[in-house]
N, C-alpha and C. Protein backbone atom coordinates (compact mmCIF):
# COMPACT_ATOMS: atom_id res chain seq x y z
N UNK A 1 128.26 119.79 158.63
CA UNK A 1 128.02 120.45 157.36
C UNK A 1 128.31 121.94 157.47
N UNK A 2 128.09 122.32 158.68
CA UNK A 2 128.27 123.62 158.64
C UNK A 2 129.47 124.01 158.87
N UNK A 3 130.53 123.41 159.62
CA UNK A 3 131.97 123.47 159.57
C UNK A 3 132.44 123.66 157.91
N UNK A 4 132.60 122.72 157.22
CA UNK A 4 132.46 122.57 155.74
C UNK A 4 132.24 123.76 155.01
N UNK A 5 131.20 124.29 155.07
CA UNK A 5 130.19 125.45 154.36
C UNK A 5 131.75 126.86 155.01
N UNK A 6 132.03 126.57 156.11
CA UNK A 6 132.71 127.90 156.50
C UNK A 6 134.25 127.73 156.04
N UNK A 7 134.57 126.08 156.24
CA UNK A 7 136.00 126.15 155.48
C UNK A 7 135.67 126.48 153.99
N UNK A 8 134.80 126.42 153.43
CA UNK A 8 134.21 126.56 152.07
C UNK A 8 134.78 128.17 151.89
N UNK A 9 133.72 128.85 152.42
CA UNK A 9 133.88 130.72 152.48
C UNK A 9 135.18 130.93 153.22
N UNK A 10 135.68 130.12 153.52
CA UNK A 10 137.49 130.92 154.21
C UNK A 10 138.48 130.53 153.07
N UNK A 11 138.02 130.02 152.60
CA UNK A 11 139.27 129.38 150.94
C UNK A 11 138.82 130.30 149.85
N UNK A 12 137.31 130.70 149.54
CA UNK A 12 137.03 131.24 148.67
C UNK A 12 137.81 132.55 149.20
N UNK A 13 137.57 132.96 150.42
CA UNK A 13 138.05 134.40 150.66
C UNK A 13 139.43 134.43 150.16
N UNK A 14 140.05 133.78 150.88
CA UNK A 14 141.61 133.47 150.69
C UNK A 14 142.14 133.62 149.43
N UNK A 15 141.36 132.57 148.25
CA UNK A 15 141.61 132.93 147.17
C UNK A 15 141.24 134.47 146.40
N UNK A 16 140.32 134.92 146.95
CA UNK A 16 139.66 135.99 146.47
C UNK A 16 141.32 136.96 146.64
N UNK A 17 141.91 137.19 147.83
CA UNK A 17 142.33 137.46 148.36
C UNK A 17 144.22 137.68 147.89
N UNK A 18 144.69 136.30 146.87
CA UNK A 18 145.58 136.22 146.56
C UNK A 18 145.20 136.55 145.17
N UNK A 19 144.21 136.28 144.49
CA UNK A 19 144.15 136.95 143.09
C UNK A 19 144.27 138.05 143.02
N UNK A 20 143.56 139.40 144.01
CA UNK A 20 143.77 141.06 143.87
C UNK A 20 145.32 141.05 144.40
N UNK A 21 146.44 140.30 145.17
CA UNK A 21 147.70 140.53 145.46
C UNK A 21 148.14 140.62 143.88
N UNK A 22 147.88 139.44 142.95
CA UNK A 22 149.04 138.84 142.04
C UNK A 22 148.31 140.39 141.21
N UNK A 23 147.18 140.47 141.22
CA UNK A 23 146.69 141.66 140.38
C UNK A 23 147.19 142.85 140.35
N UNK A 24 147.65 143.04 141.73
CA UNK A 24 147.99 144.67 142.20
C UNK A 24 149.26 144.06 142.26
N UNK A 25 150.34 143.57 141.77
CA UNK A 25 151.20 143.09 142.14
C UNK A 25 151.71 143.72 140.45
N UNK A 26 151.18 142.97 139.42
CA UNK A 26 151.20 143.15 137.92
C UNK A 26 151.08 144.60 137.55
N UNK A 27 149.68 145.03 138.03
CA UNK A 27 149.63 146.47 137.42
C UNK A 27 150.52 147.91 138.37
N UNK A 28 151.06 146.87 139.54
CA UNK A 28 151.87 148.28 140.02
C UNK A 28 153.51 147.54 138.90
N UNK A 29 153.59 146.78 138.51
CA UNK A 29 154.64 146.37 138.30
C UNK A 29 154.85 147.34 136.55
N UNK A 30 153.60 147.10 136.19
CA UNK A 30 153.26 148.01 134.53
C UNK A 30 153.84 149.38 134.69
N UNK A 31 153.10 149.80 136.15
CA UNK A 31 153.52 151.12 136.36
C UNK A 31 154.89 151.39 136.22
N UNK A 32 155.66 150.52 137.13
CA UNK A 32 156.90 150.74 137.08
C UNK A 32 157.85 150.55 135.93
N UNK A 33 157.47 150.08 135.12
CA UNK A 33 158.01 149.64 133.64
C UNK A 33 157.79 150.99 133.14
N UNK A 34 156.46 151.34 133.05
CA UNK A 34 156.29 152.55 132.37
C UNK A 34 157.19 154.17 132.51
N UNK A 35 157.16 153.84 134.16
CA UNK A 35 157.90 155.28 134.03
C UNK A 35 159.84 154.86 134.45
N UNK A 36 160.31 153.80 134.70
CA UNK A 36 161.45 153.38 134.48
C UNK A 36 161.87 152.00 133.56
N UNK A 37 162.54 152.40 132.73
CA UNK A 37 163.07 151.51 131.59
C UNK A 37 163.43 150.12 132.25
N UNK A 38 163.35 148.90 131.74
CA UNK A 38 164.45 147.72 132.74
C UNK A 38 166.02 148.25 132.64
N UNK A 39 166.41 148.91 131.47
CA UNK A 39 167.97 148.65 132.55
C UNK A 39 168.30 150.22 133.23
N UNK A 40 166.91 150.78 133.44
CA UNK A 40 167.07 151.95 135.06
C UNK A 40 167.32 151.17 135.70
N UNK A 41 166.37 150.37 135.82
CA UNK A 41 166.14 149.27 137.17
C UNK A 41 167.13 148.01 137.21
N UNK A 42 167.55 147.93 136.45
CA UNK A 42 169.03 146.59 136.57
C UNK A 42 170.49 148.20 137.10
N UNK A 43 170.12 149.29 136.72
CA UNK A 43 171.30 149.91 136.71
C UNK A 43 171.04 150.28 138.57
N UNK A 44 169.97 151.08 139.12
CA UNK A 44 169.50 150.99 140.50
C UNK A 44 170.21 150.02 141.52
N UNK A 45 169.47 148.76 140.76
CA UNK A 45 169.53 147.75 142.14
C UNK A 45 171.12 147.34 141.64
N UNK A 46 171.59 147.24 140.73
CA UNK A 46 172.96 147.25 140.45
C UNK A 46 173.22 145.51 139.96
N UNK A 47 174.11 145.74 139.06
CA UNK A 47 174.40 144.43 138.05
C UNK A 47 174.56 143.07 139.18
N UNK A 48 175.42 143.30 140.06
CA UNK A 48 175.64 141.81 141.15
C UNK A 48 174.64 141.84 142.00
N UNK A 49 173.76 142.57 142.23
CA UNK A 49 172.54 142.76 143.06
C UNK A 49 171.41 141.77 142.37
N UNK A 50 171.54 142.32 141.11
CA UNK A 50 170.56 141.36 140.16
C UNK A 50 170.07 139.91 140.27
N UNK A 51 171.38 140.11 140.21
CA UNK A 51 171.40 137.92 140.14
C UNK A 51 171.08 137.62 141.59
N UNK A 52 171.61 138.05 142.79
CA UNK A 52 170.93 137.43 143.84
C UNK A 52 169.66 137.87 144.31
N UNK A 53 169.25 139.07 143.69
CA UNK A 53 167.88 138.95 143.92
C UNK A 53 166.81 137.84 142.99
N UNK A 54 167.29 137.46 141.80
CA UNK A 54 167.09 136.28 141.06
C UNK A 54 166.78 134.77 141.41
N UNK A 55 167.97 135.20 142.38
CA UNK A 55 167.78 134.08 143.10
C UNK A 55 166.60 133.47 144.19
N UNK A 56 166.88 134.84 144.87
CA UNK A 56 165.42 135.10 145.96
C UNK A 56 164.71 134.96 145.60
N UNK A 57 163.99 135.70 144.54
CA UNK A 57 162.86 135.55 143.92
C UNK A 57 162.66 134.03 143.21
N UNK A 58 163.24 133.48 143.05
CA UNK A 58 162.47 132.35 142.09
C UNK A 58 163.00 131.47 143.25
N UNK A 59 163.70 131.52 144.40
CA UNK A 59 163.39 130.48 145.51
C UNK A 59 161.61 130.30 145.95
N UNK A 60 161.25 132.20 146.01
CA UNK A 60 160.06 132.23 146.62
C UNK A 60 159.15 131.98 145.69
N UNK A 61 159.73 131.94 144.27
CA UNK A 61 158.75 131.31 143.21
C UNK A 61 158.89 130.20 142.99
N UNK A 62 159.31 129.52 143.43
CA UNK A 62 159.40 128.07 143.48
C UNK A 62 158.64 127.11 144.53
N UNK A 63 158.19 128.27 145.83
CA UNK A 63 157.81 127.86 147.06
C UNK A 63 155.93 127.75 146.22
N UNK A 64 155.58 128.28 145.84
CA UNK A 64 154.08 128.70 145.19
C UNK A 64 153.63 128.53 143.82
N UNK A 65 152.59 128.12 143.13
CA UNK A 65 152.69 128.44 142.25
C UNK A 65 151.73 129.88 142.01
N UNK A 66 151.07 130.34 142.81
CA UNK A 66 150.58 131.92 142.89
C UNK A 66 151.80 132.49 142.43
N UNK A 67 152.91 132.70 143.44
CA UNK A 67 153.97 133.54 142.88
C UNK A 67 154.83 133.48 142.01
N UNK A 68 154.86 132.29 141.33
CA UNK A 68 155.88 132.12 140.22
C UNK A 68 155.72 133.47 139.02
N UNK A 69 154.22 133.75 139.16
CA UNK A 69 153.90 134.83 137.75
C UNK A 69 154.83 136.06 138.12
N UNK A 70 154.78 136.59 139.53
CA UNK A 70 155.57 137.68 139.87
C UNK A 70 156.84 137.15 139.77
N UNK A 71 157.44 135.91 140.14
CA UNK A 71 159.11 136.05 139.16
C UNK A 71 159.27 136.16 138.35
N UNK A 72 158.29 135.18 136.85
CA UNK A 72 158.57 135.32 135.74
C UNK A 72 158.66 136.79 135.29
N UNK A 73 157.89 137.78 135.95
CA UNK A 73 158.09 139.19 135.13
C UNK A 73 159.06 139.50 135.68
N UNK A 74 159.36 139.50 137.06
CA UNK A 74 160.73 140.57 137.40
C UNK A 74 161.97 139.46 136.41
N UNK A 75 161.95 138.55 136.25
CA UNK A 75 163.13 138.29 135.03
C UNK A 75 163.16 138.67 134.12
N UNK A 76 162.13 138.49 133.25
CA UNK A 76 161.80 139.35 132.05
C UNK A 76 162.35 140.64 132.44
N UNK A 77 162.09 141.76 133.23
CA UNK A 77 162.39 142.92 133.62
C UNK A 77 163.90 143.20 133.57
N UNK A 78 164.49 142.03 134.27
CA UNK A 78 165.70 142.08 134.60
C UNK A 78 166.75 142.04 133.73
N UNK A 79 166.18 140.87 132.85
CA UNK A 79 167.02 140.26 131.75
C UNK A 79 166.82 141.56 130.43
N UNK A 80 165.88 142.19 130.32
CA UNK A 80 165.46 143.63 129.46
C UNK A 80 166.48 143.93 129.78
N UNK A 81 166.78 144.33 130.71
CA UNK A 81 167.71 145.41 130.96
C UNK A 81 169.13 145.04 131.27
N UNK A 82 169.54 144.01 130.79
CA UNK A 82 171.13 143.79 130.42
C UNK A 82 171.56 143.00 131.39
N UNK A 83 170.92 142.22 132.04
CA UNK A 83 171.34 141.15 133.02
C UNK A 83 171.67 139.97 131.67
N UNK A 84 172.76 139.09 132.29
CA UNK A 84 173.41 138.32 131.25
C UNK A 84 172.31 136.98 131.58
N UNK A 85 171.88 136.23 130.66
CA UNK A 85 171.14 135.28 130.52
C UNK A 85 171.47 134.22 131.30
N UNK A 86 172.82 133.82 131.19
CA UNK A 86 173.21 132.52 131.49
C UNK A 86 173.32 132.83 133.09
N UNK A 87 174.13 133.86 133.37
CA UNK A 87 173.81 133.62 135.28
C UNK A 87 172.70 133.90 135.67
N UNK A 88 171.98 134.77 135.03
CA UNK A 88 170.41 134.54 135.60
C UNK A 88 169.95 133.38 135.65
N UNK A 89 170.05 132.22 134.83
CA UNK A 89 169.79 130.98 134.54
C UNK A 89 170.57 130.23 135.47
N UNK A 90 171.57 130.89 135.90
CA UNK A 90 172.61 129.69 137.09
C UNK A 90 171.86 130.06 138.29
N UNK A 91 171.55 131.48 138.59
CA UNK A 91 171.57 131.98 140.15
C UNK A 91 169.63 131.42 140.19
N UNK A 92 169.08 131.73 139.37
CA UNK A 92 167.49 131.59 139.35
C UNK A 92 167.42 130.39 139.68
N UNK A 93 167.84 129.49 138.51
CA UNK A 93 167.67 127.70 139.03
C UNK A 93 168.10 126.80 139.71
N UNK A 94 168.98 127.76 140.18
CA UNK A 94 169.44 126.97 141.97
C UNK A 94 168.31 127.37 142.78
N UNK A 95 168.07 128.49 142.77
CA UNK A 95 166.50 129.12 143.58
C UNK A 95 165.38 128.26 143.52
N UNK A 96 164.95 128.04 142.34
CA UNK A 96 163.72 127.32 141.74
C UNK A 96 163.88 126.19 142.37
N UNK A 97 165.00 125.60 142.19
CA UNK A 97 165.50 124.07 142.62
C UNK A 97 165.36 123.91 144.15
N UNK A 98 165.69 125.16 144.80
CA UNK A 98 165.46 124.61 146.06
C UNK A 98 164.46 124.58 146.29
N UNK A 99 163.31 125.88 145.78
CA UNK A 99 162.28 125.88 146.11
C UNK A 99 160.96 124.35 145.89
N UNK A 100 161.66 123.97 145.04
CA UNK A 100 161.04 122.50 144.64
C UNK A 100 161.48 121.55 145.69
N UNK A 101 163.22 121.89 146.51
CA UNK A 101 163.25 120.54 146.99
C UNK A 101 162.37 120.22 148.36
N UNK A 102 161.79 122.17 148.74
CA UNK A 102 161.08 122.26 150.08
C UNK A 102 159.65 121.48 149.72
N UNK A 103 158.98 121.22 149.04
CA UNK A 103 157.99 120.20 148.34
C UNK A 103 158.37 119.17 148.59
N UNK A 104 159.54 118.75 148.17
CA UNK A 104 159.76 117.03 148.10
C UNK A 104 159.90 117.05 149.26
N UNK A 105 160.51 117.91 150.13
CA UNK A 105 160.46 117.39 151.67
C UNK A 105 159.37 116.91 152.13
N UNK A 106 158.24 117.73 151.81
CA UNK A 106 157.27 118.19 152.24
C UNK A 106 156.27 116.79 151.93
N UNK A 107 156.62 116.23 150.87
CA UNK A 107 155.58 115.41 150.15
C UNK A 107 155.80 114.24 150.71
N UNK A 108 157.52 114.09 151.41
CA UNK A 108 158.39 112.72 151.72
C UNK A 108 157.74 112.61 153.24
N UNK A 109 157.58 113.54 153.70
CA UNK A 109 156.93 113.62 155.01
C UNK A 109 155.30 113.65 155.26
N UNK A 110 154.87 114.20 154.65
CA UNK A 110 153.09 113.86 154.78
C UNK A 110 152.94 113.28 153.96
N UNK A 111 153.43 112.21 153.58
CA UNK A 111 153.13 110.90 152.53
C UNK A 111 152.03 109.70 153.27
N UNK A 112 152.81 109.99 154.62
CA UNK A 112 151.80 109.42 155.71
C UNK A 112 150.22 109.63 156.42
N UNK A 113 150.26 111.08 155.68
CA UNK A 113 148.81 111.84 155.82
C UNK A 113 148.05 111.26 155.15
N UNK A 114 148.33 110.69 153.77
CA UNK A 114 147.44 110.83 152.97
C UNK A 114 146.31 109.66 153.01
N UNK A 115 145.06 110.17 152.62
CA UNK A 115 143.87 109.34 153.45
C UNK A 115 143.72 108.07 152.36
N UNK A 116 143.39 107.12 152.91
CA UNK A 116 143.37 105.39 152.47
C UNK A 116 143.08 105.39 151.10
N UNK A 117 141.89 106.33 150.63
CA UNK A 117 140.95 106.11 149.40
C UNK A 117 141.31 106.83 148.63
N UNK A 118 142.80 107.34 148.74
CA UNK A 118 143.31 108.21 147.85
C UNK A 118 144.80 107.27 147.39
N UNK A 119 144.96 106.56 149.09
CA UNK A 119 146.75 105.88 148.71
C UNK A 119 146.32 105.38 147.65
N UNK A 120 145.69 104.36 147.06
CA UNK A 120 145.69 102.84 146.16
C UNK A 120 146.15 103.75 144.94
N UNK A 121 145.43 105.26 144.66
CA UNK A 121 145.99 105.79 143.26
C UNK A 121 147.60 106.24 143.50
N UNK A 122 148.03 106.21 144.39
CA UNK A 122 149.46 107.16 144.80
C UNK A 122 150.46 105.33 144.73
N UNK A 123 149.66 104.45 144.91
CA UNK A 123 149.91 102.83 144.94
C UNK A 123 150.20 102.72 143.44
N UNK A 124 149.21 102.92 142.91
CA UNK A 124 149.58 102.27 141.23
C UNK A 124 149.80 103.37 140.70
N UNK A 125 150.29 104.51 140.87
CA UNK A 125 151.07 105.57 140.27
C UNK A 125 152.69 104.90 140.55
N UNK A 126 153.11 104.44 141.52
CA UNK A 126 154.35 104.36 142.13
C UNK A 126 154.93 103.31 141.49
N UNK A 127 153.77 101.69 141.33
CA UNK A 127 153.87 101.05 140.74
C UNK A 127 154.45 101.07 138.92
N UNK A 128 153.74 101.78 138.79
CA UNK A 128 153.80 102.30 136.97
C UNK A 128 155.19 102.99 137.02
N UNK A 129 155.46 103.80 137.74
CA UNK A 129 156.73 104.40 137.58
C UNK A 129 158.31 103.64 137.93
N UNK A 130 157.74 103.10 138.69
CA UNK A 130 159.20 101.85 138.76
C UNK A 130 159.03 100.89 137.63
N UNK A 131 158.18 100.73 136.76
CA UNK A 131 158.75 99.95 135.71
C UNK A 131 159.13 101.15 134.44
N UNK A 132 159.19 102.14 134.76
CA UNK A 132 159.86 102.86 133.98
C UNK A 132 161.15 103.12 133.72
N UNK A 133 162.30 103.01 133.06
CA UNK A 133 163.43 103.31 133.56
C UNK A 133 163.60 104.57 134.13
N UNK A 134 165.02 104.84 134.90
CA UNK A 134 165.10 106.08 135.32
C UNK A 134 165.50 107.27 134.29
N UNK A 135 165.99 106.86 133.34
CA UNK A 135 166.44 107.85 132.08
C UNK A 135 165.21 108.19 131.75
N UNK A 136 164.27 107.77 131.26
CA UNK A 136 162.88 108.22 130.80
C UNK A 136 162.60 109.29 131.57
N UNK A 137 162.33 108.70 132.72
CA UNK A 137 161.75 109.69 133.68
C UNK A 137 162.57 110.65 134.07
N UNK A 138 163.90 110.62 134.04
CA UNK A 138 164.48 111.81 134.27
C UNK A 138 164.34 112.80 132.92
N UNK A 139 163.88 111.98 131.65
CA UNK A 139 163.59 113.14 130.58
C UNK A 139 162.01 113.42 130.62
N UNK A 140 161.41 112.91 131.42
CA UNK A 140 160.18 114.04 131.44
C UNK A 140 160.42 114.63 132.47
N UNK A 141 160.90 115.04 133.61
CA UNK A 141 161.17 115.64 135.11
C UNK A 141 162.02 116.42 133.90
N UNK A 142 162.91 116.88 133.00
CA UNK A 142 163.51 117.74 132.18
C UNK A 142 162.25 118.52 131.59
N UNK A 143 161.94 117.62 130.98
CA UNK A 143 160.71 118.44 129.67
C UNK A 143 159.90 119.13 130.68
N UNK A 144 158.91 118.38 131.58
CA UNK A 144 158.55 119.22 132.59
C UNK A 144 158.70 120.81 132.79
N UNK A 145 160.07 120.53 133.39
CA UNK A 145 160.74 121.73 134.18
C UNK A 145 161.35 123.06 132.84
N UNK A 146 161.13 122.68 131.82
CA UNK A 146 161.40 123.22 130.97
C UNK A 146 160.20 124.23 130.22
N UNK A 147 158.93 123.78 131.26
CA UNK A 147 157.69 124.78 130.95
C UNK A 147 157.81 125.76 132.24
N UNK A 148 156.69 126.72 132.29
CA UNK A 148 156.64 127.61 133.47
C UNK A 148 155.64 126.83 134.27
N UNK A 149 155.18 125.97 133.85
CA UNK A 149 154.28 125.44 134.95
C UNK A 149 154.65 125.24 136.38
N UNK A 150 154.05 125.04 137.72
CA UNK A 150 154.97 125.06 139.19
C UNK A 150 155.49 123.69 138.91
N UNK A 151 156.80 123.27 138.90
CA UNK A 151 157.27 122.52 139.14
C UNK A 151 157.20 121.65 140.48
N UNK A 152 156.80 122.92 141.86
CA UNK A 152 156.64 121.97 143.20
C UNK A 152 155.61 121.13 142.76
N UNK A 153 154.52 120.89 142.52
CA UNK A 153 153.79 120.09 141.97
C UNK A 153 154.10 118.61 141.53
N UNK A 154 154.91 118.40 140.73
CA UNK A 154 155.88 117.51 140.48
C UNK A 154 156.65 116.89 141.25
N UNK A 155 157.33 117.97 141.88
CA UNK A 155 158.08 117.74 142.83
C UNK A 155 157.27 116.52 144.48
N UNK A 156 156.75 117.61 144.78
CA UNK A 156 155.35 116.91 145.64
C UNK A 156 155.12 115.40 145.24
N UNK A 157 154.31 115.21 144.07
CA UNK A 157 154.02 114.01 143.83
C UNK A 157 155.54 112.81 143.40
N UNK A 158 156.51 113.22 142.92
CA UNK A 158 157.52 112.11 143.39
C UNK A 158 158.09 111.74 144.58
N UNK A 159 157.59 112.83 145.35
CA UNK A 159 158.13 112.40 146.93
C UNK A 159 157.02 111.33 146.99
N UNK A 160 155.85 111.89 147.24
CA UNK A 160 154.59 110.66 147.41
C UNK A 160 154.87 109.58 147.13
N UNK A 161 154.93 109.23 146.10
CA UNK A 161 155.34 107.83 145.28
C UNK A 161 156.74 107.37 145.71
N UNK A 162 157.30 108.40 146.19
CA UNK A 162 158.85 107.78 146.44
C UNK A 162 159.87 107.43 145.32
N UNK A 163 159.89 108.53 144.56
CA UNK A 163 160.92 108.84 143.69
C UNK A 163 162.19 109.06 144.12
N UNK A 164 163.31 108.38 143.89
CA UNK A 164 164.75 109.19 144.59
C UNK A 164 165.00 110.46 144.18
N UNK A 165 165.03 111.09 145.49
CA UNK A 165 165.46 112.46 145.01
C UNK A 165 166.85 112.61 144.20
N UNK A 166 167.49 111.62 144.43
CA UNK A 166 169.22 111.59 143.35
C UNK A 166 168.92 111.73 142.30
N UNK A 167 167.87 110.65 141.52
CA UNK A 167 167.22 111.16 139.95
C UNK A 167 166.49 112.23 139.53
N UNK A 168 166.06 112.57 140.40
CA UNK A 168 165.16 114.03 140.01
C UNK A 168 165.60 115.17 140.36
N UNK A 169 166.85 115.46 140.81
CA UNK A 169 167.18 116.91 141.53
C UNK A 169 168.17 117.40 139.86
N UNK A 170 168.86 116.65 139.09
CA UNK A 170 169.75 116.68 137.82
C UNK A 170 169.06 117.27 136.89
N UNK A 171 168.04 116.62 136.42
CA UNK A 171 167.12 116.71 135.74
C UNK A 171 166.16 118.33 135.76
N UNK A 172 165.82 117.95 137.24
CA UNK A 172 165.20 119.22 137.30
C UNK A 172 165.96 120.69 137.48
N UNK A 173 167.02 120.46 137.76
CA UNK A 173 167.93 121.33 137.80
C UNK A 173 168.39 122.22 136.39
N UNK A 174 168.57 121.15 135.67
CA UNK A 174 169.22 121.65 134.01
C UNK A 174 167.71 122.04 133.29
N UNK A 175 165.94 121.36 133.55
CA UNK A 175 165.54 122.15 132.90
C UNK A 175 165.00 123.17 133.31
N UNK A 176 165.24 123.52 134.77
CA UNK A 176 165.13 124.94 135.71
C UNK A 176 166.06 125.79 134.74
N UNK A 177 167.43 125.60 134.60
CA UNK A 177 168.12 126.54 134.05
C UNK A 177 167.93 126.73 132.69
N UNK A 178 167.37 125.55 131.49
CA UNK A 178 167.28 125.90 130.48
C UNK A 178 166.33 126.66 130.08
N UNK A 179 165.13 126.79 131.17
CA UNK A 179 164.17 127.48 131.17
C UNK A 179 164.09 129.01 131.30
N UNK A 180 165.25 129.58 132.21
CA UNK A 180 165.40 130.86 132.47
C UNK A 180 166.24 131.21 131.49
N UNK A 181 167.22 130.56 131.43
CA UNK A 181 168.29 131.01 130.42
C UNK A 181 167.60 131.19 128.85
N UNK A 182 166.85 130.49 128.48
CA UNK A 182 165.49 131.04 127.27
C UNK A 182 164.54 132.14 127.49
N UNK A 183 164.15 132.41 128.52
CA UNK A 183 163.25 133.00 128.78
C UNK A 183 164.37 134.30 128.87
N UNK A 184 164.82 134.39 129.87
CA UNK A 184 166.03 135.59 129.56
C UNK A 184 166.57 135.79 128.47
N UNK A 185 167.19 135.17 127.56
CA UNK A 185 167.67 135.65 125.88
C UNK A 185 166.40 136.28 124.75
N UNK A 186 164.96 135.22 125.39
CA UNK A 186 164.24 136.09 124.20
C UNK A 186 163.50 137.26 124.84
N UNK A 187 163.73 137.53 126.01
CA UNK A 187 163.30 139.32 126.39
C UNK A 187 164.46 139.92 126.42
N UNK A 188 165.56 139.68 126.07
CA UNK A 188 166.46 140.65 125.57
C UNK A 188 166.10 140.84 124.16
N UNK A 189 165.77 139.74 123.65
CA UNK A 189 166.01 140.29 122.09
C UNK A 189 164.82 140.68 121.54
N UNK A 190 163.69 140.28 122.28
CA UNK A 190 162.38 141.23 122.18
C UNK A 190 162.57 142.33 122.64
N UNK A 191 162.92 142.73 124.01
CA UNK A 191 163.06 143.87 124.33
C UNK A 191 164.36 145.08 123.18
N UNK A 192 164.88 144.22 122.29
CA UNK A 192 166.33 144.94 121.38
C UNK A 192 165.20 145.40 120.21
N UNK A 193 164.61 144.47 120.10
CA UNK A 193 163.99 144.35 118.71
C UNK A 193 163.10 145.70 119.34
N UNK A 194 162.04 145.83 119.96
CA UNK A 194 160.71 146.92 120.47
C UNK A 194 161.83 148.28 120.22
N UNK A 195 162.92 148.34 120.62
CA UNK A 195 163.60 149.72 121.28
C UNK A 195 164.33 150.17 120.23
């Protein structure tokens, strides 16, 4: 019990711990908005710089869902400031995408971890989903990926169940990109409209 009680206070810390990052992460990020415009900062790091840092970033936002909030703003940021929508949307959701496929690895491999009294639900989850067709399910793995929610999540649990990754990498791919590529056009035109 007392092992327990201390993994207890080392998670709370931990978390304690990643909330003041994403916090001080946001309000130094305000700062920087405030005293440089987004396209200082697209003009700085420079127009082809952009997109592969786009990329980086929403790989490593793809790895977490803590950090996804710090990509979504530096796009927003980015896309303000005259980064073109659609390659942000190409270079980002190849990022995102991989970052999801390090999950499915992840999920395809400790699938074997998972403890007895938990398989039977990961059993009749798997079950239910093979009588689904694969078109269906590749249009919710779309709709899905088409929110900001972490997609590894998703990702994770079709490895579990043993989803082919051939059906789900398409899917999640196009609504990775339809997702940025929206999200980038309406902070340009919010950001046109404010200025």
């Amino acid at each position: 019990m007392k092992n327990f009680r201390n993994g207890w206070k080392q998670n709370k810390n931990h978390d304690r711990v990643i909330i003041i990052l994403i916090f001080t992460f946001i309000v130094f990020w305000n700062i920087l908005l405030y005293y440089y415009p987004p396209s200082e900062i697209v003009s700085k790091v420079g127009v082809q710089n952009v997109y592969i840092l786009a990329f980086l970033l929403a790989m490593i936002g793809g790895v977490s869902a803590f950090t996804s909030t710090s990509f979504y703003i530096t796009l927003v940021t980015l896309s303000a400031g005259g980064a073109d929508p659609v390659y942000m949307g190409v270079f980002a959701s190849i990022g995102l995408t991989l970052g999801d496929l390090l999950f499915y690895y992840l999920g395809k491999k400790g699938k074997q971890y998972i403890p007895e009294r938990y398989g039977w639900g990961m059993r009749k989850l798997s079950s239910y989903v093979q009588k689904i067709k694969d078109r269906y399910i590749g249009v919710l793995i779309f709709t899905y990926s088409l929110t900001p929610l972490p997609s590894d999540l998703l990702a994770l649990t079709l490895a579990v169940i043993g989803y082919p990754l051939k059906y789900m990498i398409i899917p999640l791919l196009l609504g990775n990109f339809a997702l940025i590529s929206i999200m980038a056009t309406l902070s340009q035109i919010g950001f046109n409209f404010l200025t």
